[in-house]
Protein backbone atom coordinates (compact mmCIF):
# COMPACT_ATOMS: atom_id res chain seq x y z
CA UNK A 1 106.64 73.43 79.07
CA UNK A 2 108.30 73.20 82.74
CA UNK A 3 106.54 75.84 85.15
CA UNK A 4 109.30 77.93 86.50
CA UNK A 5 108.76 78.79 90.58
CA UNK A 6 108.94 82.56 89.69
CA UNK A 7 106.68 85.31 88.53
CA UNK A 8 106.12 88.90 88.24
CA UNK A 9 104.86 92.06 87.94
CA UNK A 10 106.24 95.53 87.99
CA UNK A 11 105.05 98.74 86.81
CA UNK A 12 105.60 102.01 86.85
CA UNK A 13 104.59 104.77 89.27
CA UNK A 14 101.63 104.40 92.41
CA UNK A 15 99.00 104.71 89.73
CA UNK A 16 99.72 101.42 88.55
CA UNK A 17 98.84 98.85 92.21
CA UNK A 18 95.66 98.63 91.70
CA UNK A 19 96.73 96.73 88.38
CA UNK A 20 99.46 95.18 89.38
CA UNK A 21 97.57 93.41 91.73
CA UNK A 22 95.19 91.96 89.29
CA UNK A 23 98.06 91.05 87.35
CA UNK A 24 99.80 89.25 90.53
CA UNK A 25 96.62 87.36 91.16
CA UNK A 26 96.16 86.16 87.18
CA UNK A 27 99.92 85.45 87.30
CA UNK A 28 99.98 83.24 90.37
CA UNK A 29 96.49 81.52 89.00
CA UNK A 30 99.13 80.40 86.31
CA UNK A 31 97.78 83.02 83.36
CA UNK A 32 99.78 84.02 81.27
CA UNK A 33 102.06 87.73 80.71
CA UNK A 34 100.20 88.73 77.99
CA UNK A 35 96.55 88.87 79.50
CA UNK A 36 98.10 89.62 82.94
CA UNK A 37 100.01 93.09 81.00
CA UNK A 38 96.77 94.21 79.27
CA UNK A 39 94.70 93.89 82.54
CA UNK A 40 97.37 96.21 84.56
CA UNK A 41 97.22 98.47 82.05
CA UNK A 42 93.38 98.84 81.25
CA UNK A 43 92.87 99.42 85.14
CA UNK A 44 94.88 102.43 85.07
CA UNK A 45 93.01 103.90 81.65
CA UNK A 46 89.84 103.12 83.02
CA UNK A 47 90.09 105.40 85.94
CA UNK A 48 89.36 108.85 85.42
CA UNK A 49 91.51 110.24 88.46
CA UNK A 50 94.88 109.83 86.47
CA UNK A 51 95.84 112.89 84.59
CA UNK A 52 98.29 111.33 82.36
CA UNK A 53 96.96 107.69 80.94
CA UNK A 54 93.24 106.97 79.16
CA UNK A 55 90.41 108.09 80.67
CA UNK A 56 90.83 111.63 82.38
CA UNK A 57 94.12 111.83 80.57
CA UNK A 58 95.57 115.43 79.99
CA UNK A 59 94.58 117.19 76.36
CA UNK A 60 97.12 119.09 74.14
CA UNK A 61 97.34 122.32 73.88
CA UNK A 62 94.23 122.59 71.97
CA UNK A 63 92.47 120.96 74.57
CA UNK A 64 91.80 117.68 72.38
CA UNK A 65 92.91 114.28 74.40
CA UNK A 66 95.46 112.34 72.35
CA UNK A 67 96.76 108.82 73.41
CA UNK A 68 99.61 106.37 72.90
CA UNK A 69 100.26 102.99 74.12
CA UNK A 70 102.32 99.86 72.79
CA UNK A 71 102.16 96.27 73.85
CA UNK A 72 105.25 93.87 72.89
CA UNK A 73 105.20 89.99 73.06
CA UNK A 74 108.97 89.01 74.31
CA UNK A 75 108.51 85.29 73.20
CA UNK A 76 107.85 86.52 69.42
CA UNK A 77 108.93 90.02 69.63
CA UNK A 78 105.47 90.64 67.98
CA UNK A 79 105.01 94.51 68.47
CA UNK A 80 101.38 96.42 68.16
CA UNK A 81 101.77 100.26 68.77
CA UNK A 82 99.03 103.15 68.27
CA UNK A 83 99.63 107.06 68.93
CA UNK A 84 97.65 110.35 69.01
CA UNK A 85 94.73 108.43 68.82
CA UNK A 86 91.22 109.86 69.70
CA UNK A 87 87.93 108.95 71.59
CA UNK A 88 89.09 105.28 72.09
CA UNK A 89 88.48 103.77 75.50
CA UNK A 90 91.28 101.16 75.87
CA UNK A 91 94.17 102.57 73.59
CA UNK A 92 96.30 99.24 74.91
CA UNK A 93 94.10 97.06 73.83
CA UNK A 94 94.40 98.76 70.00
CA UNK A 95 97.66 97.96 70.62
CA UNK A 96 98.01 93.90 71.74
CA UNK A 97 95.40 93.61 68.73
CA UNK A 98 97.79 95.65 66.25
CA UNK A 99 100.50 92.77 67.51
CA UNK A 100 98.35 90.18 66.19
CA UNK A 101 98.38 91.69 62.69
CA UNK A 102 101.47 91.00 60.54
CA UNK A 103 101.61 94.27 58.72
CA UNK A 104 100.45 98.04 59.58
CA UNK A 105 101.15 96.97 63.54
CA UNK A 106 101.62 100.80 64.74
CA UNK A 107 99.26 103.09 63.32
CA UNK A 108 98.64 106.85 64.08
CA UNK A 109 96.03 109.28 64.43
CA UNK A 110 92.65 108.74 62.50
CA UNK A 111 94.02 105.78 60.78
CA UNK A 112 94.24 104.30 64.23
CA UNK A 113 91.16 105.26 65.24
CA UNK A 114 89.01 103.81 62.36
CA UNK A 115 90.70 100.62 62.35
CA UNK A 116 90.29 100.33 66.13
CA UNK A 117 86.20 101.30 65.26
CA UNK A 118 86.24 98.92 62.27
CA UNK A 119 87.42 95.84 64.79
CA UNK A 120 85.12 96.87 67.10
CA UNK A 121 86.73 98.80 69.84
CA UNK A 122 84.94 101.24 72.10
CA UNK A 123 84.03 104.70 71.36
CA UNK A 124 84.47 106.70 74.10
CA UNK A 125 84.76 110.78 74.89
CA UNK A 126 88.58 110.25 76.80
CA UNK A 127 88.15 114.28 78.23
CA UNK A 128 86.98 114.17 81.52
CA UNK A 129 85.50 117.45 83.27
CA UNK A 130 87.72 117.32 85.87
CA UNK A 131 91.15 116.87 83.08
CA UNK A 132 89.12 120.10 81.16
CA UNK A 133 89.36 121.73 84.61
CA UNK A 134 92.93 121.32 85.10
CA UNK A 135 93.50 122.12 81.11
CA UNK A 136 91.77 125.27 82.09
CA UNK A 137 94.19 126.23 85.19
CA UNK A 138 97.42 125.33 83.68
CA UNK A 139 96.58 126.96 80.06
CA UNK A 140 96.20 130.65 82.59
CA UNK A 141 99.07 130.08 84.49
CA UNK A 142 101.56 129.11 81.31
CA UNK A 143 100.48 130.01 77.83
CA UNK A 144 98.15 132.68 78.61
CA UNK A 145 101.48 134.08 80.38
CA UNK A 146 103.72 133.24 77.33
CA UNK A 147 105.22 130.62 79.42
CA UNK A 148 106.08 127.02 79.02
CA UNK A 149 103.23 124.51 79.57
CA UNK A 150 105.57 121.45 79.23
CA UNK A 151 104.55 119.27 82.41
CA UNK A 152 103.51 116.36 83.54
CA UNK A 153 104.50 113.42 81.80
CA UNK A 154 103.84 109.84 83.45
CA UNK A 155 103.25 107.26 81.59
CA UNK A 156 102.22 103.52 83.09
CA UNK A 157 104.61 101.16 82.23
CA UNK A 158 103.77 97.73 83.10
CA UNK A 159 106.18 94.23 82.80
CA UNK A 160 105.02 90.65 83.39
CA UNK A 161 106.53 87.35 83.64
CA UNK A 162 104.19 84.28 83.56
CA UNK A 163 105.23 81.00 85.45
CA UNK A 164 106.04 79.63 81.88
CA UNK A 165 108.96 82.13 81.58
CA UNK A 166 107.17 84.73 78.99
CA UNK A 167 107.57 88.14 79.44
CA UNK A 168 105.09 90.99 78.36
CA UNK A 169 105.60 94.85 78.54
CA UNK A 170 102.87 97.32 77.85
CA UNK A 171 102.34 100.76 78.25
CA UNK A 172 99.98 103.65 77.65
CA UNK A 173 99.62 107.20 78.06
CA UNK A 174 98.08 110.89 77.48
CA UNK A 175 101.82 112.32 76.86
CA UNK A 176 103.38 115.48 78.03
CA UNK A 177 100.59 117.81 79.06
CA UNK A 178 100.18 120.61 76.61
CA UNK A 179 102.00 119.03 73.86
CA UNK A 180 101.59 120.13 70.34
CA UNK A 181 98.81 118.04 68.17
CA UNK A 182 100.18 115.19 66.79
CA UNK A 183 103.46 115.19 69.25
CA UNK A 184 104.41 111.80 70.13
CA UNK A 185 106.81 110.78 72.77
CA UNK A 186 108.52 107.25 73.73
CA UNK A 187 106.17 105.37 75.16
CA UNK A 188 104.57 103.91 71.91
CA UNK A 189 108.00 103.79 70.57
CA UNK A 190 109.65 100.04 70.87
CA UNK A 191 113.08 100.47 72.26
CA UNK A 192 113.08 103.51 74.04
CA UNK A 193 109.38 103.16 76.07
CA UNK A 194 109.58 99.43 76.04
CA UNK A 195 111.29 96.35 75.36
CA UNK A 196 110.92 93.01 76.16
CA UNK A 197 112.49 89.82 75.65
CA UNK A 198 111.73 86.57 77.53
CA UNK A 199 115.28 84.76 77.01
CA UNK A 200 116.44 88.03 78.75
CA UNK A 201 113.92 89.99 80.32
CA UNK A 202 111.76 93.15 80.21
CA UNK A 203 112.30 97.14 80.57
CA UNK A 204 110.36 100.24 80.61
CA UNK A 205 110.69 103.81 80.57
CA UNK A 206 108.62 107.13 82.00
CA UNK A 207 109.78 110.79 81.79
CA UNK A 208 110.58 113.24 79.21
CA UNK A 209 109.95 110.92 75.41
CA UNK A 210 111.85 113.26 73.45
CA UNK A 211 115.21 112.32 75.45
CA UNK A 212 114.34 108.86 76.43
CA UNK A 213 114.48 107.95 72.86
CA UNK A 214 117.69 109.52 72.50
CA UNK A 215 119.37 106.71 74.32
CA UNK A 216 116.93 103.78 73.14
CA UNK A 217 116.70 103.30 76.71
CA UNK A 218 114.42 100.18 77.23
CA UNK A 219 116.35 98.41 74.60
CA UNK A 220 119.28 99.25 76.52
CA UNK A 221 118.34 97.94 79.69
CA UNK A 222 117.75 94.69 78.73
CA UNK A 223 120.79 94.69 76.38
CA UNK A 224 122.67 95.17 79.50
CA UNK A 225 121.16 92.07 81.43
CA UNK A 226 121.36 90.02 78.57
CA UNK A 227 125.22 90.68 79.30
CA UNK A 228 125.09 90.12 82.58
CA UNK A 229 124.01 92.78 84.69
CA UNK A 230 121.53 92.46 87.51
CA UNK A 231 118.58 94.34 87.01
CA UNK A 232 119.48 96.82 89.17
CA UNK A 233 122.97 97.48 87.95
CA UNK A 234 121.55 97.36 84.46
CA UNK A 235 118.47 100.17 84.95
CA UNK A 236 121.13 102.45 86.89
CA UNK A 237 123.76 102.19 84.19
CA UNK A 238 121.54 102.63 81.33
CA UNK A 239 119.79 105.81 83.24
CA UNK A 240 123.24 107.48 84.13
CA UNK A 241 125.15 106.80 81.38
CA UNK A 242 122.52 108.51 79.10
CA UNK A 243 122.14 111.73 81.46
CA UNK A 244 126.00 112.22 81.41
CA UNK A 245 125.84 111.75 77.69
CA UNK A 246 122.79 113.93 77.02
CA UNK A 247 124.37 116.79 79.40
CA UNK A 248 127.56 116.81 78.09
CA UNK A 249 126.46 116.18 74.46
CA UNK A 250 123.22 117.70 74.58
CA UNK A 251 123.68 120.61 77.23
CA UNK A 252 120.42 119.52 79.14
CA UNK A 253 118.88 115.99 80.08
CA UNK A 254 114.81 115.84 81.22
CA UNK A 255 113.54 113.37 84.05
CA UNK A 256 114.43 109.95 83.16
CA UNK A 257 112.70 106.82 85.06
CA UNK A 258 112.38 103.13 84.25
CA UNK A 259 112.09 99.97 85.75
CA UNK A 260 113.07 96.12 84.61
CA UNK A 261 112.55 93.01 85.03
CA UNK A 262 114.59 90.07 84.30
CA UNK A 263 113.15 86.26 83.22
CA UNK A 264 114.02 84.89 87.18
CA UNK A 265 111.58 87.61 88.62
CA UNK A 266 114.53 89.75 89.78
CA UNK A 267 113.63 93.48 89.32
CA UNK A 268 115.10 96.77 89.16
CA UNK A 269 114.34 100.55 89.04
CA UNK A 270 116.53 103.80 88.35
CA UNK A 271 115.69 107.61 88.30
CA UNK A 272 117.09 111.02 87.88
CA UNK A 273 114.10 112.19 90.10
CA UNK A 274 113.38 111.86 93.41
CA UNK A 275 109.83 111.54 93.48
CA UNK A 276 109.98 108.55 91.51
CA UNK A 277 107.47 105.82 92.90
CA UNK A 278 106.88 102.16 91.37
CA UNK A 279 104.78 99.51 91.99
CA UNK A 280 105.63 95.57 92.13
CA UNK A 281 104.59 92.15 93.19
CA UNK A 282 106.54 88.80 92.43
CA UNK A 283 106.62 85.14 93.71
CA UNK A 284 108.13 86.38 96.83
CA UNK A 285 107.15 90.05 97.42
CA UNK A 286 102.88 91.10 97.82
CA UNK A 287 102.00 93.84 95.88
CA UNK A 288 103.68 97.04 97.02
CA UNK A 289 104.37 100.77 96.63
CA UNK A 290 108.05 101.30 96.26
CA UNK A 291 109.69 105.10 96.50
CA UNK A 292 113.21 106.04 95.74
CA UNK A 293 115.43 108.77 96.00
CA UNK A 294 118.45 109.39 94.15
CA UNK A 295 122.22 109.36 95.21
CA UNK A 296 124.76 110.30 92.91
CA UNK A 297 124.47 107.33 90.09
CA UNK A 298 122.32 105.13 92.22
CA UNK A 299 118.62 104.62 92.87
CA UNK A 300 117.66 104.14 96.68
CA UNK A 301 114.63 102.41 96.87
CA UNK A 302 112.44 102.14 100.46
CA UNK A 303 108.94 101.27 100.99
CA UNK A 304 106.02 103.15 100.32
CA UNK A 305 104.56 104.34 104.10
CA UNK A 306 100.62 104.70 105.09
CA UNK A 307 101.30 108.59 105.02
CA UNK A 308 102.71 108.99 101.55
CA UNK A 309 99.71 106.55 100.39
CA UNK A 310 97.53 108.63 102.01
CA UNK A 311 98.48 111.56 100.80
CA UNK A 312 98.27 110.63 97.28
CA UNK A 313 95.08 109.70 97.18
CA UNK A 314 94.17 112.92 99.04
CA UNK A 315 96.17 114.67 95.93
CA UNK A 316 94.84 112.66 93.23
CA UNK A 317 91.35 113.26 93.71
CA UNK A 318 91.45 117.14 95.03
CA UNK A 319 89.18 119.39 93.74
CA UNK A 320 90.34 121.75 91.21
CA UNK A 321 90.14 124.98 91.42
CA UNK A 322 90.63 126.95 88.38
């Protein structure tokens, strides 16, 4: 197959550079999207300072950690997908195995977690101290008040396009923070969390599941480029359009984020938040810490500066006081 001059990576949120610049590096050494997706994503689960993917993740409201994640092949459209599972270390790679499998490729619960035992998967206690600690703190400030718990939602989102024009997307996360057991949101959930097509390109989503998948936003996205949008134009549409619809039809619309990627390495984002950060790196662009800020029905997106880095990791790793 010709090598195309582009690649690409782009991901979701801050959390995700440290990935996304394994990725870059595996991409440019002419890997390919699929291992270059499951590394991004595995960096992020593996460390234990992220509240709301793998290890360190936030628990439901019962305390109990509960994961999702998905992984989608855009040359086949092979799909593996695994949700409120338990005490497994690397929920993504569940899911890029479940891909592999012709049948039963998104499994739940304890189903998921004894075939992801069975094949040999790691074991692994996902409820960190410190995520107990801030389980602790938020359960007295909201349901111990009769309040709403319902925060914190982020989920790592991660596209790649391989110098042989395929496309990967896969994602992973705890979920919305003091969720009920069993409560899954859109991340695991091909359409609306993810979608990815290599004729076309790539799309994924973080924010509130429950009205993500209302608009089968991911799905959307790359609907739109595959009609000619830019990504840019096509993320911003997609994200508007369904706010105006969800308010107007709905009466209320939650944060909505995603970011895309089309098969030339041209890449877009679009929020209705304005703390909204991504990460990227392509043929052209080292890997980098994007921000943006919303105006009206468009994204502004600016670099990330040495203060704001700073002062995430200052946040991230704070103590907790309960």
């Amino acid at each position: 197959m010709t090598l195309s001059i582009n690649w690409g990576v782009i991901a979701t949120w801050r959390m995700a550079w440290e990935g996304v610049s394994e990725a870059a590096q595996l991409l440019q050494g002419n890997n390919d999207a699929s291992g270059a997706a499951v590394r991004a994503v595995t960096c992020v689960e593996d460390y234990p300072f992220y509240k709301s993917v793998g290890y360190g993740g936030l628990p439901n409201e019962q305390g109990v950690v509960e994961l999702d994640a998905a992984f989608m092949d855009g040359s086949t459209l092979a799909i593996g997908a695994v949700a409120s599972i338990r005490d497994i270390a690397n929920p993504i790679l569940v899911a890029q195995a479940l891909s592999r499998e012709r049948f039963n490729s998104f499994m739940v619960g304890e189903g998921a977690q004894t075939w992801a035992l069975a094949q040999g998967f790691e074991r692994k206690n996902m409820l960190t101290d410190r995520a107990h600690q801030h389980y602790l703190k938020r359960k007295r400030e909201t349901l111990d008040r009769g309040l709403s718990p319902y925060t914190g939602h982020d989920t790592v989102g991660v596209i790649t396009l391989d110098q042989n024009q395929q496309m990967c997307v896969a994602t992973s996360t705890s979920g919305l923070f003091m969720k009920r057991p069993g409560r899954v949101g859109d991340s695991p959930v091909s359409g609306s969390g993810f979608y990815a097509d290599s004729q076309i390109g790539a799309a994924t989503a973080t924010g509130l599941g429950e009205d993500l998948m209302k608009g089968c936003i991911s799905y959307e996205i790359v609907s739109r480029m595959g009609r000619g949008m830019s990504p840019q134009q096509a993320a911003e549409s997609a994200v508007y359009d369904l706010e105006s619809q969800l308010i107007a039809r709905y009466g209320r619309a939650g944060d909505l984020s995603v970011v895309c990627m089309n098969n030339r390495g041209e890449y877009g984002a679009a929020t209705t938040i304005d703390n909204f950060s991504f990460s990227v790196a392509t043929t052209t662009q080292t890997p980098a810490v994007f921000l943006t800020t919303r105006e009206g029905k468009h994204t502004l997106i600016r670099p990330a500066d040495q203060a704001w880095l700073d002062a995430y990791i200052e946040r991230i790793t704070a103590e907790v006081i309960v």
